[in-house]
Protein backbone atom coordinates (compact mmCIF):
# COMPACT_ATOMS: atom_id res chain seq x y z
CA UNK A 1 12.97 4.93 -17.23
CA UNK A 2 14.13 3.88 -13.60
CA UNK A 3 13.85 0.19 -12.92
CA UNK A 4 14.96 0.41 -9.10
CA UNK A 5 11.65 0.62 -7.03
CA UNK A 6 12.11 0.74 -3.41
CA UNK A 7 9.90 -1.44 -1.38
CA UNK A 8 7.91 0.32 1.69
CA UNK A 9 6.54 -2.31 4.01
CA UNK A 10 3.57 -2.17 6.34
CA UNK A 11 2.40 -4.49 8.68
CA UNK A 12 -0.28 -5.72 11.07
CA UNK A 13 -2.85 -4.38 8.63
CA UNK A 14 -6.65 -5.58 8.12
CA UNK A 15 -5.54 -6.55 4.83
CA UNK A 16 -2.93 -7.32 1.78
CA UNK A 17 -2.46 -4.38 -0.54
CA UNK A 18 -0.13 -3.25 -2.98
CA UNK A 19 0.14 0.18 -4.68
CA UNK A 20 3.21 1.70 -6.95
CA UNK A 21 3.27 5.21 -6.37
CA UNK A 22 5.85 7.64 -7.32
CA UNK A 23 9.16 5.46 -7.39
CA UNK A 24 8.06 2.75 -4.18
CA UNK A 25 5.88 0.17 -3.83
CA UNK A 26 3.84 -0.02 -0.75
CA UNK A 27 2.79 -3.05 0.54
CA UNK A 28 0.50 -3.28 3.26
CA UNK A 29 0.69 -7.22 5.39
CA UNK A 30 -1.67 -8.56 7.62
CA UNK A 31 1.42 -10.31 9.63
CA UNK A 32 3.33 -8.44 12.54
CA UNK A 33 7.04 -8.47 12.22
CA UNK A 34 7.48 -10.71 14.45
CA UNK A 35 9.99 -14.01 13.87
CA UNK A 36 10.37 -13.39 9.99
CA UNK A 37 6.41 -13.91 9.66
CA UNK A 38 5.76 -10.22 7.83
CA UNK A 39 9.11 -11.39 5.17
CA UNK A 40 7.47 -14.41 4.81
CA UNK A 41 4.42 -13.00 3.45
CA UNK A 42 5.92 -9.96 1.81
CA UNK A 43 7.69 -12.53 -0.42
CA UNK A 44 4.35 -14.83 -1.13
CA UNK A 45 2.51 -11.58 -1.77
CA UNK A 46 5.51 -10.41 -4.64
CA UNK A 47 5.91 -13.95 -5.71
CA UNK A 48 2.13 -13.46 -6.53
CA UNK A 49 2.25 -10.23 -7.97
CA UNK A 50 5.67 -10.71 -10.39
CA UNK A 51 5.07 -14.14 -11.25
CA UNK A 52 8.48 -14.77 -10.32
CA UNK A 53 10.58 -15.99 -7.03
CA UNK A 54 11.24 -13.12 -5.07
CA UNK A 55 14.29 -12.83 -2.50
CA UNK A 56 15.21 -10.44 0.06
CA UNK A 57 18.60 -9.64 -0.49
CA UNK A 58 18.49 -6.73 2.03
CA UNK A 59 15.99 -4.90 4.50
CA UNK A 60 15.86 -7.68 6.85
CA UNK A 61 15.03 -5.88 9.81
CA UNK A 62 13.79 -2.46 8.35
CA UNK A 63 10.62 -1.02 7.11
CA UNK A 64 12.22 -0.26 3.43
């Protein structure tokens, strides 16, 4: 079984979603990415989902 999931971001949407397909998950924000506000939710919204902390260790300024 793989255990690496890549992480598909999209933002400025009408709501917060999250769906694992295939090997991604694909999260949908309400926030633009605009001064770290979109990262700032993404992690809230895995944080939530996990029931963990969640860092971003890379993918700063990217969509994946």
């Amino acid at each position: 079984m793989d255990l690496v999931k890549n992480v598909i971001v999209k933002c400025s949407k009408s709501s917060n979603d999250f769906i694992e397909k295939d090997n991604n998950f694909i999260v949908s924000l309400k926030s633009r990415p605009i001064d770290g506000k979109a990262n700032e939710e993404l992690i809230k919204v895995l944080s939530k989902k996990f029931k963990c902390k969640v860092e971003i260790v890379s993918g700063f300024k990217s969509k994946k």
